[in-house]
C-alpha atoms as a PDB file:
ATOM      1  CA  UNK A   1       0.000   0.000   0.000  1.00  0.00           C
ATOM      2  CA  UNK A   2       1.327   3.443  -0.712  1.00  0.00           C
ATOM      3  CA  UNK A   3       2.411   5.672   2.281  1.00  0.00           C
ATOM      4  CA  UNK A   4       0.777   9.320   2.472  1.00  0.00           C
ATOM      5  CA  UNK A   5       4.282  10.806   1.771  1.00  0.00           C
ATOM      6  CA  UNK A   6       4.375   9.009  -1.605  1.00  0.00           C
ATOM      7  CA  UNK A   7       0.740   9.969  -2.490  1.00  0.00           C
ATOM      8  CA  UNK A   8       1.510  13.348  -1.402  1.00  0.00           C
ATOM      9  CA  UNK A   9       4.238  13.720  -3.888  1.00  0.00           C
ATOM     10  CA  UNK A  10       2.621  12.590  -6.741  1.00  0.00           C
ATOM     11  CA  UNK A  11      -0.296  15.022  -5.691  1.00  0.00           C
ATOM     12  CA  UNK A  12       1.911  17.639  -6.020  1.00  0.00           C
ATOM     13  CA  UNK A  13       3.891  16.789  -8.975  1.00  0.00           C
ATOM     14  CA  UNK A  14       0.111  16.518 -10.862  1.00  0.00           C
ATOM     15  CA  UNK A  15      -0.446  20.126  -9.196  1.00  0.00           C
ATOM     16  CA  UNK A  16       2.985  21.756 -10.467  1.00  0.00           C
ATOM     17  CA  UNK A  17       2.330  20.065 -13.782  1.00  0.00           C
ATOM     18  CA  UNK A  18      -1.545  21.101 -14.246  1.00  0.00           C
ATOM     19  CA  UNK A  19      -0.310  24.563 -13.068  1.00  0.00           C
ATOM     20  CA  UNK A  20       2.268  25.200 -15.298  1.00  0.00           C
ATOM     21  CA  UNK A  21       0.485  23.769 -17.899  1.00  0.00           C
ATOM     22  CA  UNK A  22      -2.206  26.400 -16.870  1.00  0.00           C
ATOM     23  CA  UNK A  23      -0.169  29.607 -17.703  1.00  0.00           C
ATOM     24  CA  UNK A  24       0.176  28.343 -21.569  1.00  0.00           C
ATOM     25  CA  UNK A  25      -2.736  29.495 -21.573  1.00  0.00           C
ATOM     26  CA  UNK A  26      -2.541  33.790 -21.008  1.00  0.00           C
ATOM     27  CA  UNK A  27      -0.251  34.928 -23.198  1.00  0.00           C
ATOM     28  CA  UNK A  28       1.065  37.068 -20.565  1.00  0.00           C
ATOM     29  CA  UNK A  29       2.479  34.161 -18.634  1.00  0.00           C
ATOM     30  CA  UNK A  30       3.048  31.441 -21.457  1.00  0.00           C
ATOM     31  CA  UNK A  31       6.760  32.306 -21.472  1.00  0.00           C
ATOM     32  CA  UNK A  32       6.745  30.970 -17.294  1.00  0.00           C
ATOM     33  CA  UNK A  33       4.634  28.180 -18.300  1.00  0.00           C
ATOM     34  CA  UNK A  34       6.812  26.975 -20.862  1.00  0.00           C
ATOM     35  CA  UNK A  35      10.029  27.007 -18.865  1.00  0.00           C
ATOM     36  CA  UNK A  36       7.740  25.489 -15.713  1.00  0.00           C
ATOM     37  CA  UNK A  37       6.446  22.403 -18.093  1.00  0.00           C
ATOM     38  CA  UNK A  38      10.295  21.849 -18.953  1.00  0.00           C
ATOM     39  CA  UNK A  39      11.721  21.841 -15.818  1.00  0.00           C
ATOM     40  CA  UNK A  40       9.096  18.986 -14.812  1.00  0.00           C
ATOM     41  CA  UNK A  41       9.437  17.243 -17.867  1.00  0.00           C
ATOM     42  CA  UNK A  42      13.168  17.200 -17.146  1.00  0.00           C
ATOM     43  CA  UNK A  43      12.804  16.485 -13.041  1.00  0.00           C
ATOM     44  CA  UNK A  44      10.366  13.873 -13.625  1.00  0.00           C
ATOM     45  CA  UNK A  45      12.616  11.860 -16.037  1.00  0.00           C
ATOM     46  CA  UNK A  46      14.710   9.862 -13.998  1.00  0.00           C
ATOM     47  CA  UNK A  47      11.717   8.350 -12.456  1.00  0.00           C
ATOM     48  CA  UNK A  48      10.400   7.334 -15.598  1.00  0.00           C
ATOM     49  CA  UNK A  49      13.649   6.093 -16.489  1.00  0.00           C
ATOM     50  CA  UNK A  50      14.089   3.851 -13.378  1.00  0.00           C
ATOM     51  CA  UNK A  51      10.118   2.903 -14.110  1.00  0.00           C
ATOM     52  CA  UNK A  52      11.338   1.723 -17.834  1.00  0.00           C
ATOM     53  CA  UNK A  53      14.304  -0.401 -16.281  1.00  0.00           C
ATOM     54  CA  UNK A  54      12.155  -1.977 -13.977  1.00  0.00           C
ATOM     55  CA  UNK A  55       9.155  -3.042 -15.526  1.00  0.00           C
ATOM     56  CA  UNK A  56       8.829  -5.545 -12.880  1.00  0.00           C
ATOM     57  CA  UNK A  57       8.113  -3.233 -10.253  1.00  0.00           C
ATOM     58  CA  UNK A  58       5.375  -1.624 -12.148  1.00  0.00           C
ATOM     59  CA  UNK A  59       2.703  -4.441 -13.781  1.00  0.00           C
ATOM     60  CA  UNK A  60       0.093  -1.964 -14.608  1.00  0.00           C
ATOM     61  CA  UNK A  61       2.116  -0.552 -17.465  1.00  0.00           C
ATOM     62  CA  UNK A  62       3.060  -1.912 -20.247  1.00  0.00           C
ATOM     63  CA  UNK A  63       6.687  -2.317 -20.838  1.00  0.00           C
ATOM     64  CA  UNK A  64       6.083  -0.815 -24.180  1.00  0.00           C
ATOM     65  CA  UNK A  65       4.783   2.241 -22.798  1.00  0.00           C
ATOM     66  CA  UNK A  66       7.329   2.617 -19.838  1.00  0.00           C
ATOM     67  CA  UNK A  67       9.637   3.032 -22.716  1.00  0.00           C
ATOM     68  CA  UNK A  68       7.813   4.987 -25.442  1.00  0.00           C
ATOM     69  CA  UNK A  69       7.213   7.889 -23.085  1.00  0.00           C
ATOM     70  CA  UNK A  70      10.537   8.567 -22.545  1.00  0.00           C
ATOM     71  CA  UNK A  71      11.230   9.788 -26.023  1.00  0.00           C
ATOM     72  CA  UNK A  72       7.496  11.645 -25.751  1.00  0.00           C
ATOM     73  CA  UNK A  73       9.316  13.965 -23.079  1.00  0.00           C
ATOM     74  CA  UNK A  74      11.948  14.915 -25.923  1.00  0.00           C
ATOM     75  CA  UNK A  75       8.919  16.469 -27.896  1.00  0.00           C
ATOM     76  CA  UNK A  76       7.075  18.212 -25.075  1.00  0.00           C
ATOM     77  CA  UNK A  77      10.029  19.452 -23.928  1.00  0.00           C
ATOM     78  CA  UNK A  78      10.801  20.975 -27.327  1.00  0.00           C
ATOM     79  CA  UNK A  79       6.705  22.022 -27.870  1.00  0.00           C
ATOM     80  CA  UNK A  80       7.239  24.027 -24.656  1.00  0.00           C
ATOM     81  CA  UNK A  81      10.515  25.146 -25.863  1.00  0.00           C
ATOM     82  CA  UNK A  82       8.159  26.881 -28.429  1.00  0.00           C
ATOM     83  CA  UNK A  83       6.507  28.454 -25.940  1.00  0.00           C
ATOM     84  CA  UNK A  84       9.297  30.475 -24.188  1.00  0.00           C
ATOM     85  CA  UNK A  85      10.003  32.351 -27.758  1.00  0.00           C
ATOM     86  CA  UNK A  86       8.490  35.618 -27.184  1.00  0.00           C
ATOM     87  CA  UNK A  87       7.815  35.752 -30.816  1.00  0.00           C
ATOM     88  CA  UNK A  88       6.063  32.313 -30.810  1.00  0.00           C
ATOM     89  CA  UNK A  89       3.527  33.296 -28.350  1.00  0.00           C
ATOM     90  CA  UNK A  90       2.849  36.903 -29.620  1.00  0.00           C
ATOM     91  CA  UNK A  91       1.390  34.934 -32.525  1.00  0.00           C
ATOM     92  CA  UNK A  92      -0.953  32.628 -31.018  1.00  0.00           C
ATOM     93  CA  UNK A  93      -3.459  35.617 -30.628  1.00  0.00           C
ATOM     94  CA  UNK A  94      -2.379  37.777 -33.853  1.00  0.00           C
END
């Protein structure tokens, strides 16, 4: 059974991703969000790298999936990358 302390963390890894995933949306804050939703991306990827190298430990997932996210992370960190061009946002709402 999982300890409060390790539900607790993934609670608030879920909030820090939903809220910097949040700011992408106001133009006036999109450049923050994009830099937030990298910084997760890259703090979260040794876990999913230990979670890929032991499949075992996880039977829920697929051992296919454990590994195909962890090139996924190499494209949303570069679709946020987008994001913290100045230039890039300004034209979302031209």
């Amino acid at each position: 059974m999982q300890t409060f302390k390790t539900l607790s963390r993934y609670l608030l890894g879920g909030v820090a991703e939903a809220g910097v995933g949040i700011l992408l949306l106001f133009r006036r804050w999109a450049v923050w969000g994009g830099w937030g939703i990298i910084v997760v991306c890259v703090a979260v990827f040794p876990a999913n790298l230990h979670m890929a190298m032991h499949p075992e430990f996880f039977p829920q997932f697929s051992e296919l999936a454990l590994w195909a996210r962890l090139p996924l992370q190499g494209v949303l960190i570069a679709w946020a990358y987008w994001y913290t061009r100045c230039e890039s946002v300004a034209s979302l709402n031209t």
